[in-house]
Protein backbone atom coordinates (compact mmCIF):
# COMPACT_ATOMS: atom_id res chain seq x y z
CA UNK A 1 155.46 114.85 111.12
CA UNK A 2 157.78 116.42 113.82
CA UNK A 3 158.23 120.21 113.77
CA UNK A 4 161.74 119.95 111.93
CA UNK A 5 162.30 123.82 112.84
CA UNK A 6 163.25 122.64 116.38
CA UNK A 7 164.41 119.04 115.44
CA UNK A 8 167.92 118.24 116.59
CA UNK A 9 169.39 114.73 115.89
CA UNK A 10 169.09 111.39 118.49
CA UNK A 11 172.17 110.30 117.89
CA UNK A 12 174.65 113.21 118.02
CA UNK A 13 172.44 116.02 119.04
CA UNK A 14 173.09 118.62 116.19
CA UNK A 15 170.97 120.72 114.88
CA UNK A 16 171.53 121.28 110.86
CA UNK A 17 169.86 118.66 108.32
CA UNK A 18 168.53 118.18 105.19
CA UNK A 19 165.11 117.52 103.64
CA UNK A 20 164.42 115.45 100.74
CA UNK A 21 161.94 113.29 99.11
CA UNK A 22 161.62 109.43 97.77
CA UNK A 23 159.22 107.05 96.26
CA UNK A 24 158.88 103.66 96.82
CA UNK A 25 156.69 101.16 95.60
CA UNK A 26 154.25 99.05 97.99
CA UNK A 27 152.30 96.00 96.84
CA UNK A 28 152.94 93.46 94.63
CA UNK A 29 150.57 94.70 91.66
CA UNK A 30 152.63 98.27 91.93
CA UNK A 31 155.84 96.12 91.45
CA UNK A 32 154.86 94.39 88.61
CA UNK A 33 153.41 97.96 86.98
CA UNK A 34 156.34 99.89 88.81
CA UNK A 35 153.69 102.34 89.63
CA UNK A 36 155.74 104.14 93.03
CA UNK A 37 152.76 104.53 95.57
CA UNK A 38 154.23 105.06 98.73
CA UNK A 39 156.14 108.94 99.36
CA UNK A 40 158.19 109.19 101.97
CA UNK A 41 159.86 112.76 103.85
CA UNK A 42 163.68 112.18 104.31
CA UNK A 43 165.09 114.29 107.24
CA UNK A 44 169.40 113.87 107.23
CA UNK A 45 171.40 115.03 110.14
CA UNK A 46 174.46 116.64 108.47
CA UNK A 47 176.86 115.83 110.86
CA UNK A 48 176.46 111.93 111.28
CA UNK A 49 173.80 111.46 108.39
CA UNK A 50 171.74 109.58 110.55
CA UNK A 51 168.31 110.19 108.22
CA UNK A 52 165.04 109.55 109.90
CA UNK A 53 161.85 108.72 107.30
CA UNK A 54 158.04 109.98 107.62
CA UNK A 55 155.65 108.66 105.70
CA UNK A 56 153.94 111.60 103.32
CA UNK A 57 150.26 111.43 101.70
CA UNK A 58 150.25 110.93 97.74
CA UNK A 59 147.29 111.77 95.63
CA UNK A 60 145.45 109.80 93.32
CA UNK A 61 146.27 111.81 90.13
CA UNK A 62 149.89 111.39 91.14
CA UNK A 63 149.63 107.63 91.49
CA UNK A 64 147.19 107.69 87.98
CA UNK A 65 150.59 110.02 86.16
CA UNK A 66 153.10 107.68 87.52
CA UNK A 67 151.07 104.55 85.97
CA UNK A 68 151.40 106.03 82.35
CA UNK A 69 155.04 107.40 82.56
C-alpha cells in the first residue's frame, strides 16, 4: 500500500482524505454462502472524493466467523 502520510490526490492534487474499510465477496461458492472474502483499504480524497482501493490481507479465522454469522 502507498505511504498515505504523504499521499496527495491524482486528480485534484489535495492533500486531506479519508480511510475506511469494505468487504466484498469473491467466488461463486462465497456468493452462494455470502461468506465476504475479499477486504479492501478505501482511501477518499475529501475535496473531489475521488477514492482509490487497495486490496488488504484477511485471515482465515475471519473468513471461518463470517461463514457462521
Amino acid at each position: 500500500m502507498k505511504n498515505i502520510s504523504m499521499w496527495s490526490c491524482p486528480k485534484c492534487h489535495y492533500n486531506q482524505y479519508d480511510t475506511d474499510q469494505f468487504r466484498a465477496t469473491g467466488g461463486m461458492l462465497s456468493k452462494i454462502f455470502d461468506v465476504q472474502n475479499k477486504h479492501f483499504t478505501t482511501v477518499t480524497c475529501r475535496q473531489c472524493t475521488y477514492t482509490e482501493l487497495y486490496k488488504t490481507k484477511s485471515s482465515n479465522i475471519e473468513n471461518v466467523f463470517d461463514f457462521f454469522t
